[in-house]
Protein backbone atom coordinates (compact mmCIF):
# COMPACT_ATOMS: atom_id res chain seq x y z
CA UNK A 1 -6.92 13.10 -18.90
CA UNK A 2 -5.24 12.65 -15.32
CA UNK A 3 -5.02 8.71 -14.19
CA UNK A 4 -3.67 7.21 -11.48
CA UNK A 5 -1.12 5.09 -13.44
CA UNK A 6 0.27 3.99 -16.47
CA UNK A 7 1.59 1.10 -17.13
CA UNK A 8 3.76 0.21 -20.18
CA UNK A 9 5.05 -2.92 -21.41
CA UNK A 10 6.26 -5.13 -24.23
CA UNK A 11 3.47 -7.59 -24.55
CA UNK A 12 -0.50 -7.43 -22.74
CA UNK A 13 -2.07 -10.59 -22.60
CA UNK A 14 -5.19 -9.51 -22.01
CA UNK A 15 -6.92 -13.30 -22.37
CA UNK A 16 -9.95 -11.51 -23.32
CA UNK A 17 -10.96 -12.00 -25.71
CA UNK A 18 -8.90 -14.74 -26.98
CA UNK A 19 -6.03 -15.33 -29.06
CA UNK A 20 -5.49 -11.56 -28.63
CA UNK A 21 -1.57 -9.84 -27.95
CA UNK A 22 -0.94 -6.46 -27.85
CA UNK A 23 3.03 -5.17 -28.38
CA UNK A 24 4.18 -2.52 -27.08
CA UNK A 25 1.17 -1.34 -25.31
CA UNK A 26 0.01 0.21 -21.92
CA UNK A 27 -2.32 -0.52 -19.66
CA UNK A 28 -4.36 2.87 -18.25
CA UNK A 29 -5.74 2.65 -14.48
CA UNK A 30 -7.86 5.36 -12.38
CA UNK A 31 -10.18 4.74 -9.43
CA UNK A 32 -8.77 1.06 -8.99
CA UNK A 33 -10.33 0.18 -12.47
CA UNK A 34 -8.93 -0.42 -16.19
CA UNK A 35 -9.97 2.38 -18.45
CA UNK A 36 -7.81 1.33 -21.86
CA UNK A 37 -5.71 -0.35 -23.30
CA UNK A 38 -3.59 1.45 -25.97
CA UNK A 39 -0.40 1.78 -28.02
CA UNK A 40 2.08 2.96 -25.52
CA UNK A 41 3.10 6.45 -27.88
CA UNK A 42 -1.18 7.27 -28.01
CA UNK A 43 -0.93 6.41 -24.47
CA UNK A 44 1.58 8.39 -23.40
CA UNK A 45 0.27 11.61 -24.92
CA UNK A 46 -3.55 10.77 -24.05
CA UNK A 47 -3.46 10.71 -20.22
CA UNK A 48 -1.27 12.14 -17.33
CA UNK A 49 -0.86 9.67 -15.00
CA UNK A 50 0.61 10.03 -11.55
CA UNK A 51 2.87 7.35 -11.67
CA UNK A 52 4.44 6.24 -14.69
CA UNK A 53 5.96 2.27 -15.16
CA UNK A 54 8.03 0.96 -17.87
CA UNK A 55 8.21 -2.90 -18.26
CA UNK A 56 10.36 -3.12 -21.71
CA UNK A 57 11.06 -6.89 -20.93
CA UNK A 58 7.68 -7.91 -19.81
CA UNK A 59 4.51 -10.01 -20.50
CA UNK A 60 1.42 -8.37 -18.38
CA UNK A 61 -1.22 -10.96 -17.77
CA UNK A 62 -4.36 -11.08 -15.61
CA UNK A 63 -3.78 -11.67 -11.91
CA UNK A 64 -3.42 -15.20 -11.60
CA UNK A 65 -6.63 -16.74 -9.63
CA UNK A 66 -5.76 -19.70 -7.55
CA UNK A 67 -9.31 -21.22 -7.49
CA UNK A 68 -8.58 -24.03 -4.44
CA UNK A 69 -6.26 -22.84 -1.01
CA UNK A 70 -6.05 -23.78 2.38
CA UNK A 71 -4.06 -20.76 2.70
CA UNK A 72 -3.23 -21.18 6.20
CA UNK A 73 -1.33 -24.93 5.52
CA UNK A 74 1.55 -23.01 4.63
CA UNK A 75 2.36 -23.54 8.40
CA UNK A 76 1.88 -27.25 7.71
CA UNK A 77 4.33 -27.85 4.40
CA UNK A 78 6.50 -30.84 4.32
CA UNK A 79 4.76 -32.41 8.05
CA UNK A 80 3.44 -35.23 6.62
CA UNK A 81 4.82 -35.93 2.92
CA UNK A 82 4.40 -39.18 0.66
CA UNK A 83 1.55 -40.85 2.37
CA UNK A 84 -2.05 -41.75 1.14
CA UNK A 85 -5.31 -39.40 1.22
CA UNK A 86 -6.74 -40.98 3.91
CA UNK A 87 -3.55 -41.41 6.19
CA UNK A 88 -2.51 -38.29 5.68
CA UNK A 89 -5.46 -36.39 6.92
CA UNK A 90 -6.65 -39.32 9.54
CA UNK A 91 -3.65 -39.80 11.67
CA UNK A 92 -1.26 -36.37 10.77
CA UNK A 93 -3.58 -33.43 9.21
CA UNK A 94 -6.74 -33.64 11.42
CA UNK A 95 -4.76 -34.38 14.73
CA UNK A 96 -2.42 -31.60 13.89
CA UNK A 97 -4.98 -28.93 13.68
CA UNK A 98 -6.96 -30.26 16.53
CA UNK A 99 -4.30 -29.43 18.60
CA UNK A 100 -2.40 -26.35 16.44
CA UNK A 101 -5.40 -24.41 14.82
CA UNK A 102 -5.89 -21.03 16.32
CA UNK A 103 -6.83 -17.32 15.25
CA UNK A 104 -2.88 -16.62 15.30
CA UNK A 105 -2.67 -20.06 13.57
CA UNK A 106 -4.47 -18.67 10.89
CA UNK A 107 -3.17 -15.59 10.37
CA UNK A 108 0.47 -16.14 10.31
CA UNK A 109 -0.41 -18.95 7.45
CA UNK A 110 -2.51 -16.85 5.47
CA UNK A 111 -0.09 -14.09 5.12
CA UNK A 112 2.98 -16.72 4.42
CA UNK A 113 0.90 -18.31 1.73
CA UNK A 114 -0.39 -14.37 0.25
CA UNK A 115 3.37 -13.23 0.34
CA UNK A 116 3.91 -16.73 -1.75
CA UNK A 117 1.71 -16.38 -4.07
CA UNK A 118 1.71 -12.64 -4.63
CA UNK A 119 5.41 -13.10 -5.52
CA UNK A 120 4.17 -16.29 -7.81
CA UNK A 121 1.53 -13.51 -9.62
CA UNK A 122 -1.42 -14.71 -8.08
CA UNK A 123 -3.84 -11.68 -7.03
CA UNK A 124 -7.13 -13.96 -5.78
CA UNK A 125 -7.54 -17.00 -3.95
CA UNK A 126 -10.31 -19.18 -3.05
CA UNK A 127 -9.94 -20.60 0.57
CA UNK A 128 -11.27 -23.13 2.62
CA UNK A 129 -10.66 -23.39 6.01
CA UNK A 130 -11.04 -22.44 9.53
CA UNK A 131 -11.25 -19.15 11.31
CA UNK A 132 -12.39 -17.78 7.87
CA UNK A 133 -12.40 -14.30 9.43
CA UNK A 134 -9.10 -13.90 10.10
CA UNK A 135 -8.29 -15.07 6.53
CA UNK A 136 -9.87 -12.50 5.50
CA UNK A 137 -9.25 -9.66 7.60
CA UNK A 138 -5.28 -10.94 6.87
CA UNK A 139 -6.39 -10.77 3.24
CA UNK A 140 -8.04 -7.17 3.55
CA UNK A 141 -4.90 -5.96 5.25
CA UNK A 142 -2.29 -7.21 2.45
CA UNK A 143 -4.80 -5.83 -0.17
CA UNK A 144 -5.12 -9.16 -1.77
CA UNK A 145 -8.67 -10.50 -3.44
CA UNK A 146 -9.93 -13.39 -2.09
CA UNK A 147 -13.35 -15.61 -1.55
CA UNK A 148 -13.33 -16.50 1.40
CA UNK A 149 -14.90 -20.04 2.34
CA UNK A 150 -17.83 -20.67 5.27
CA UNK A 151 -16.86 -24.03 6.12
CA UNK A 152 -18.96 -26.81 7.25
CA UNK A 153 -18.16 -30.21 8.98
CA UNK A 154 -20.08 -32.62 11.05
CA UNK A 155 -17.69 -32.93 13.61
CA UNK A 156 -16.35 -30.46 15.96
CA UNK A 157 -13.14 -28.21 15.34
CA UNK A 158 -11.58 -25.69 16.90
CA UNK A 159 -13.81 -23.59 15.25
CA UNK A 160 -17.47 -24.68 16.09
CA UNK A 161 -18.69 -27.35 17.99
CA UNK A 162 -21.58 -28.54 15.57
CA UNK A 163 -23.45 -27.42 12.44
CA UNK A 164 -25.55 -25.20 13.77
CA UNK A 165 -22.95 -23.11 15.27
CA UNK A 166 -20.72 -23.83 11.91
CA UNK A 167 -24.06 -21.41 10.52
CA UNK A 168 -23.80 -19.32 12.92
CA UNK A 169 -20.47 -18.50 12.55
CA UNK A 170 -20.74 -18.77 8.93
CA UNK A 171 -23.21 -15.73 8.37
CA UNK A 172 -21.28 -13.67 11.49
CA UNK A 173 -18.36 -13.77 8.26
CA UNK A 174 -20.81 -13.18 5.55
CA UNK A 175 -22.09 -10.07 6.68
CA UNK A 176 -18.52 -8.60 8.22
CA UNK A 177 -17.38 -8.70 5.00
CA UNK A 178 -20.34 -8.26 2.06
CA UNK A 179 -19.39 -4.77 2.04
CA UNK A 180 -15.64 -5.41 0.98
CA UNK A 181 -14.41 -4.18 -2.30
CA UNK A 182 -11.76 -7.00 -2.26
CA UNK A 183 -13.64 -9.90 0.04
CA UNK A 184 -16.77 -12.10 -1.08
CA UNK A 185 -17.31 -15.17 1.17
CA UNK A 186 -18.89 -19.04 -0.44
CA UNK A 187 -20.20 -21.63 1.39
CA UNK A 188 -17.38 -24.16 1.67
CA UNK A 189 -18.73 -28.18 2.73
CA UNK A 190 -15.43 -29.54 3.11
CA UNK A 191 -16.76 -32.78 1.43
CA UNK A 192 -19.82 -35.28 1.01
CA UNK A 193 -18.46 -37.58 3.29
CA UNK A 194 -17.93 -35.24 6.20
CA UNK A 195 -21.16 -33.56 5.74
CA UNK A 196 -24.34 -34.89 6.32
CA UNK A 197 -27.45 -34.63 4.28
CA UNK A 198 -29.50 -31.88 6.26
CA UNK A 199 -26.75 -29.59 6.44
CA UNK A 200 -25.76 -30.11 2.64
CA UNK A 201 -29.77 -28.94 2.12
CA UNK A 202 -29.56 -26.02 4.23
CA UNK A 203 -26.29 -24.96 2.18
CA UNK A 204 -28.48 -25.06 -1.28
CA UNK A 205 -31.08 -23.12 -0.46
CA UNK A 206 -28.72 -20.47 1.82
CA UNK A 207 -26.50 -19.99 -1.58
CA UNK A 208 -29.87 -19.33 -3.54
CA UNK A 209 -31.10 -16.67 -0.97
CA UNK A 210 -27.62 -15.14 -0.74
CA UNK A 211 -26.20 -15.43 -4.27
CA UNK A 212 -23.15 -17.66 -2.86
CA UNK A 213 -21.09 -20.21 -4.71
CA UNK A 214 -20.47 -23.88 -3.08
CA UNK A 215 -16.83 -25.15 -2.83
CA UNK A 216 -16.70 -28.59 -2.45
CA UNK A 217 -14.02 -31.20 -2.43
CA UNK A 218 -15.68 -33.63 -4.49
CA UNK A 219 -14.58 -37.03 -6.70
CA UNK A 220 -11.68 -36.43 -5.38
CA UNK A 221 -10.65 -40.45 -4.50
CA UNK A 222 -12.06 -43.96 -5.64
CA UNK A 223 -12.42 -44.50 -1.91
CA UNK A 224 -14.94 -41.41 -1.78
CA UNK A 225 -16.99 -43.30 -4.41
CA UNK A 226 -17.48 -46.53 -2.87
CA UNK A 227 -17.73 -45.16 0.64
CA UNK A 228 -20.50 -42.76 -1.10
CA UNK A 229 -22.13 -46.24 -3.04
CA UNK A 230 -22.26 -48.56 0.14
CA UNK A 231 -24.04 -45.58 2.51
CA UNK A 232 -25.74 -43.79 0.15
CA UNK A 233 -26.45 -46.67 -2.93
CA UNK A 234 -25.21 -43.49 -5.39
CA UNK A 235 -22.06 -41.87 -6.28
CA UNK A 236 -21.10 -38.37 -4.63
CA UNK A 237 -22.58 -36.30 -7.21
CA UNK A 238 -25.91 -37.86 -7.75
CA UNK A 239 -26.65 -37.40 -4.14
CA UNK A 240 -25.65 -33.51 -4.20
CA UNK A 241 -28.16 -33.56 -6.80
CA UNK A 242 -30.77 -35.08 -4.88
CA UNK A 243 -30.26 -31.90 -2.35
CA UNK A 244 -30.42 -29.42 -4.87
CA UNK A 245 -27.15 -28.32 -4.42
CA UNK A 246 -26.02 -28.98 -8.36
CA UNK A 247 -26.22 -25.87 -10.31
CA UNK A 248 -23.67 -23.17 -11.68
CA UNK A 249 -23.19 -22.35 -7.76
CA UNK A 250 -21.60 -25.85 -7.52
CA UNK A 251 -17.59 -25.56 -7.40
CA UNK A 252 -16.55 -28.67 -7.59
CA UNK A 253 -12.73 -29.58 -6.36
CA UNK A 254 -10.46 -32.76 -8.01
CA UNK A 255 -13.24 -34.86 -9.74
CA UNK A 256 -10.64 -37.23 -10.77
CA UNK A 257 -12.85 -40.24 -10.50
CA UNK A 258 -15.95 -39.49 -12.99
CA UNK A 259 -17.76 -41.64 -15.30
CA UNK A 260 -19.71 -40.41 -18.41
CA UNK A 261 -23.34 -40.16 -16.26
CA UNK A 262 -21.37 -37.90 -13.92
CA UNK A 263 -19.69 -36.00 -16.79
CA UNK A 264 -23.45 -35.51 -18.25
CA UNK A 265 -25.08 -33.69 -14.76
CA UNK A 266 -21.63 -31.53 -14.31
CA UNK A 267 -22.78 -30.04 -18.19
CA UNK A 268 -26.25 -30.33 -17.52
CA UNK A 269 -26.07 -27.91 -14.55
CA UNK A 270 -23.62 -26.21 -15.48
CA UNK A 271 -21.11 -26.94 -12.31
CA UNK A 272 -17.35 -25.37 -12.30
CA UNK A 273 -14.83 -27.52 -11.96
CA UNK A 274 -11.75 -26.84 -10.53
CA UNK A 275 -8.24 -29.13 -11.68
CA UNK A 276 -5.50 -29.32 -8.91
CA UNK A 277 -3.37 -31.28 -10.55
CA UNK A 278 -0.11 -31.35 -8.66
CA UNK A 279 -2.15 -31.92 -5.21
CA UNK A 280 -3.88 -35.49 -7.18
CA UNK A 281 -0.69 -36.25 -8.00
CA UNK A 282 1.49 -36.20 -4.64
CA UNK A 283 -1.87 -37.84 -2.99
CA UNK A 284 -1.98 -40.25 -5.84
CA UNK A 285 -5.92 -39.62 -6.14
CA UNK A 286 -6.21 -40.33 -9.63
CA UNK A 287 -6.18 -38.20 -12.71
CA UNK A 288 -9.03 -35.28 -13.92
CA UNK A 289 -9.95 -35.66 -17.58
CA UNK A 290 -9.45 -32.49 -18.38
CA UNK A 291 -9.38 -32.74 -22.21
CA UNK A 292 -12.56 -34.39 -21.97
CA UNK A 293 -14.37 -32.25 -19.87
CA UNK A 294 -13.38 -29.06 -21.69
CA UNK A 295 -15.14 -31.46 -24.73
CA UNK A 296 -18.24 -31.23 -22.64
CA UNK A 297 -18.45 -27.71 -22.59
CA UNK A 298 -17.82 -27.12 -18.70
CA UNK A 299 -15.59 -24.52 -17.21
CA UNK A 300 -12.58 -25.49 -16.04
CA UNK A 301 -10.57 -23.62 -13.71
CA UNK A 302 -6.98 -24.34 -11.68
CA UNK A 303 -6.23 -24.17 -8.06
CA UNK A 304 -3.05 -25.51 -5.73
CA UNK A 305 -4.63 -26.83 -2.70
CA UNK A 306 -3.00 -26.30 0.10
CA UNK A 307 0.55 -26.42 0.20
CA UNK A 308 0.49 -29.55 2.87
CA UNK A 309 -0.03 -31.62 -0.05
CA UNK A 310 1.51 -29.58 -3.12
CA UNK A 311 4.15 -28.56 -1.45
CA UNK A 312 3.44 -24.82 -2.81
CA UNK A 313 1.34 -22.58 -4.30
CA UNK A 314 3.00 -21.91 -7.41
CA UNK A 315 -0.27 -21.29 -10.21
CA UNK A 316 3.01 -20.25 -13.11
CA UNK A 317 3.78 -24.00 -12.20
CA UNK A 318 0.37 -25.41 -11.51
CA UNK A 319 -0.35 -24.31 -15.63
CA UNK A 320 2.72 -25.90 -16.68
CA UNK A 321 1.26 -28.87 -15.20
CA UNK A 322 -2.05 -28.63 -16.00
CA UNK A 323 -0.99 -28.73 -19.18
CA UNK A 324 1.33 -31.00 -19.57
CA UNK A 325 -0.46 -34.17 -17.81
CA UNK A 326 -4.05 -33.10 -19.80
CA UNK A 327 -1.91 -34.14 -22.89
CA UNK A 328 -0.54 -37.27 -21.23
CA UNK A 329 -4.29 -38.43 -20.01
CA UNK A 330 -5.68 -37.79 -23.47
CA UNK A 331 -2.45 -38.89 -25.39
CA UNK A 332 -2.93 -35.93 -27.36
CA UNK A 333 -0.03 -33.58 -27.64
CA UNK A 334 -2.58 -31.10 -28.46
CA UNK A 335 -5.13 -31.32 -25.07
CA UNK A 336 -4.85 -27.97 -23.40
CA UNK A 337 -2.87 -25.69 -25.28
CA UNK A 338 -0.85 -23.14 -23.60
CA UNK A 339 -3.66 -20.36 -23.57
CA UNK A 340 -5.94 -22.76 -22.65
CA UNK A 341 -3.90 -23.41 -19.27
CA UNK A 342 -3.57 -19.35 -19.04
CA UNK A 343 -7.84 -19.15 -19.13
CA UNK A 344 -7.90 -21.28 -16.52
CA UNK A 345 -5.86 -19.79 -14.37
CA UNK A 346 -7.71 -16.40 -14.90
CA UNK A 347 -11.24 -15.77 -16.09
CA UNK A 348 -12.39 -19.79 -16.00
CA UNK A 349 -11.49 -19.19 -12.03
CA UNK A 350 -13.42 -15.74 -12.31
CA UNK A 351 -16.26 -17.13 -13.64
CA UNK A 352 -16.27 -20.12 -11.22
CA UNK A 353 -16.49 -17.59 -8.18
CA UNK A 354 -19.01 -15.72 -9.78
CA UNK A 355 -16.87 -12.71 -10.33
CA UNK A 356 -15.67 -12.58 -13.75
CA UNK A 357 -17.51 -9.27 -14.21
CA UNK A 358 -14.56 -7.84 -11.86
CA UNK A 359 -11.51 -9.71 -12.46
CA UNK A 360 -10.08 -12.45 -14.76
CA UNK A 361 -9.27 -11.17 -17.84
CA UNK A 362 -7.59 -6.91 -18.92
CA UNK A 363 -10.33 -5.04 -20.32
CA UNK A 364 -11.28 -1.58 -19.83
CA UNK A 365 -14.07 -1.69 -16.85
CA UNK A 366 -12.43 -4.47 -14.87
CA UNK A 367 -10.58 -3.63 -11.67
CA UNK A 368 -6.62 -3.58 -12.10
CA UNK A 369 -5.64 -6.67 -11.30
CA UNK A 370 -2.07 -7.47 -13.23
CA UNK A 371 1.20 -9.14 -12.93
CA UNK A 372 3.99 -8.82 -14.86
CA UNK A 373 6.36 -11.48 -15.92
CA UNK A 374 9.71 -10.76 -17.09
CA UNK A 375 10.51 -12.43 -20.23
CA UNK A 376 13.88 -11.58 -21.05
CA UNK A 377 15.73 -13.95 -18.82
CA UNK A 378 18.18 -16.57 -20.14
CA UNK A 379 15.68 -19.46 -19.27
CA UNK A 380 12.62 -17.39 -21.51
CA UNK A 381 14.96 -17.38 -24.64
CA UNK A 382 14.86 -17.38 -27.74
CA UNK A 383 10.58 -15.86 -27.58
CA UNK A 384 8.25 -16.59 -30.41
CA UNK A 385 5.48 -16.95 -28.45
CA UNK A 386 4.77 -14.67 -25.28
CA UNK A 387 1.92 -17.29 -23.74
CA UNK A 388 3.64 -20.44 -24.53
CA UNK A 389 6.72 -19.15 -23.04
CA UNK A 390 4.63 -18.45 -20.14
CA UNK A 391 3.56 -21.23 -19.80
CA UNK A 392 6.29 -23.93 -20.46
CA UNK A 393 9.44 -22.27 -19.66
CA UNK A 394 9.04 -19.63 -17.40
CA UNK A 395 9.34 -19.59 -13.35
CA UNK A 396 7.61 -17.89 -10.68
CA UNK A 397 10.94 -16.14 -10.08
CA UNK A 398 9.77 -13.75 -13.23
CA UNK A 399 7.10 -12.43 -11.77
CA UNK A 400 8.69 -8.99 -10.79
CA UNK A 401 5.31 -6.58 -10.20
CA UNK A 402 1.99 -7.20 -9.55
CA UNK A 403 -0.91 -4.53 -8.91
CA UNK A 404 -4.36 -6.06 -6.88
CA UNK A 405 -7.13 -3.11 -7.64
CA UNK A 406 -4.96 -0.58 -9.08
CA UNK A 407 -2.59 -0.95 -5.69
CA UNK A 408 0.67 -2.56 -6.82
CA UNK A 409 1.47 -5.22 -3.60
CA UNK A 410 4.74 -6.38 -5.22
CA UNK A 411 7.53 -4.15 -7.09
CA UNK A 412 10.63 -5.14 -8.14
CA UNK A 413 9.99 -8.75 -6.11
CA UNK A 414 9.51 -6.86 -2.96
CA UNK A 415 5.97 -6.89 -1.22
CA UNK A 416 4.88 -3.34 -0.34
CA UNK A 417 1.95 -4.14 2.31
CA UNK A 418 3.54 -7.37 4.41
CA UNK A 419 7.01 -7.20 6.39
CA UNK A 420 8.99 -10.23 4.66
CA UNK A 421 10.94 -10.49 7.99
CA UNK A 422 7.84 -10.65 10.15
CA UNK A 423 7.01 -13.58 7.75
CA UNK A 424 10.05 -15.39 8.34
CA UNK A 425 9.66 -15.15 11.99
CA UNK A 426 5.91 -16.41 12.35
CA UNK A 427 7.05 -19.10 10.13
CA UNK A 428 10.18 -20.01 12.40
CA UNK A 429 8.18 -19.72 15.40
CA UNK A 430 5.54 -22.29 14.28
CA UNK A 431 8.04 -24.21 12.89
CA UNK A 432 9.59 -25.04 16.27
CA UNK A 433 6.29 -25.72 18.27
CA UNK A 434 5.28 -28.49 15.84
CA UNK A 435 8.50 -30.09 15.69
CA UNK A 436 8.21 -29.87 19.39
């Protein structure tokens, strides 16, 4: 049988279905899709594939899914470091893209952070933020995956004046890109607190009629919940489910400040939550019981945030992480085991964009989306255990090939859709007008 590619390696982590590890095994590919998944000597005999790669030192794993981005804030890394939530986005953030934000803003920050985090292994992302279109037109063009937020504020930006022309721009995006094999769009309210009931209503019954998820920054501070108490006399999350906006659309960002009623309508609904752990910690916004909820039943999923307040978007170190501080909160070395942290950085964030039937996991149907991580550096050995090797001692640095819908976008560490140096000199030239 004639494919398009072959890939062969030492270990496939294909996540689903669990606990599963294949050795010395290939992955088959034709049409953008996964067709097998097979010894490599049946393999080799089997099919004729066009192109033909050997990875004898390497762990293949979904594409990493970074669930939470402001892509673009890669222009924005290290401006305003160490301060509080509030401070941060009230007197640097907000001013700064007031007067910075732009189309070219955008797109020179989207394809700095998808050059970062296609050399990190990631293959989607889940943005939020403004002049969605060029995100994803900048996405489209590297041949990355991403969903691709319709924001809404109450206050004017740079990109719409008010919420009504925050919808109007918001559908323009929807249907420019419902078409795209690698694009789906959500609605993305930046927050309860910066948008107002009617709008948050409008959002609920827009997502039913359109089939869109809801990313949300929610629970994120203690702040947020009193703020929400003394306008509102209830927390954040019992008002969203006074609009009708709490269901399995409902991606919910942070939640590090949650109490066991709001624990109850997150499983009764059956929200997504997704765990940014190295953003809460920098920002100091508390801690996301993580142990706890995965008790509860609810899908958990992992995301960076943007890298203002990460200061990257590393997902190989976001699991490490996630892992390691679930086990502090719960002082239980055994919270989140290491392929616990791997499922939520792949089909948990699949499922919580609604498109697990496409990507998350390496099964035969599923488009081709697969990064490979070398495990035969000094810092990986001795290896007992591919995933937990992974996860707690490897770098970003071994991610050496990655493949988004059978295309492979990075080989040998080098990007093969995006000009490094044209990279480097977006990201000098934006450098010098904000230090200006």
């Amino acid at each position: 049988m004639n494919i398009d590619s072959l890939i062969c390696a030492r270990w496939i982590i294909p996540v689903e279905p669990d606990d599963t590890l294949y050795e010395n095994y290939a992955i088959a590919i034709a049409n953008r899709k996964i067709v097998d998944l097979l010894p490599i000597a049946e393999a080799t005999t089997r099919y004729q594939a066009a192109e033909v790669h050997r990875l004898d030192r390497h762990a293949l794993i979904p594409g990493l899914i970074n669930a939470h981005t402001h892509a673009a804030m890669t222009l924005f890394r290290g401006i305003a470091d160490d301060l509080p939530l509030m401070e941060w986005l009230q007197q640097h953030i907000w001013p700064a893209e007031q007067k910075w934000i732009s189309p070219e803003f955008v797109t020179d920050g989207t394809r700095l952070a998808i050059a970062e985090m296609l050399r990190g292994g990631t293959t989607c992302f889940n943005d939020m933020y403004f002049f969605p279109e060029y995100t994803a037109e900048t996405a489209m063009n590297a041949g990355m995956r991403a969903v691709i937020g319709l924001i809404m504020l109450d206050f004017p930006t740079p990109w719409a004046r008010d919420p009504q022309e925050y919808f109007e721009k918001g559908e323009h995006v929807h249907d420019r890109f419902k078409h795209s094999p690698l694009i789906r769009t959500a609605f993305a309210p930046h927050s309860p607190y910066t948008v107002a009931d009617a709008s948050l209503k409008k959002i609920g019954t827009l997502a039913e009629e359109l089939d869109l998820q809801i990313h949300i920054h929610l629970h994120e501070t203690a702040t947020e919940i009193q703020q929400s108490l003394e306008q509102y006399g209830k927390r954040p999350l019992a008002r969203l489910q006074e609009l009708g906006l709490l269901s399995n659309r409902l991606v919910a960002v942070h939640m590090t400040q949650l109490d066991p009623a709001d624990i109850e309508l997150v499983t009764k609904y059956g929200a997504h939550i997704v765990h940014c752990p190295e953003s809460n910690l920098k920002l100091a916004s508390g801690f996301c019981p993580v142990a706890e909820l995965s008790a509860a039943g609810i899908n958990l999923a992992t995301g960076t945030d943007g890298a203002a307040s990460n200061n990257d978007l590393d997902m190989i170190g976001e699991m490490r992480t996630t892992a390691l501080l679930a086990k502090g909160v719960a002082h239980n070395s055994s919270a989140v085991p290491a392929r616990q942290a791997l499922r939520m950085a792949t089909i948990n964030g699949a499922r919580a964009l609604g498109i697990d039937t496409l990507t998350g996991s390496l099964q035969p149907g599923k488009e081709a989306d697969i990064t490979a991580i070398d495990l035969e550096q000094l810092e990986t050995q001795p290896l007992y255990d591919p995933v937990s090797q992974i996860i707690y001692a490897s770098s970003r640095n071994q991610v050496t090939d990655v493949w988004v819908a059978g295309k492979q976008l990075l080989k040998n560490r080098e990007l093969t859709t995006i000009s490094e140096e044209q990279i480097r000199n977006g990201a000098a030239i934006w450098q010098q007008k904000l230090k200006e």
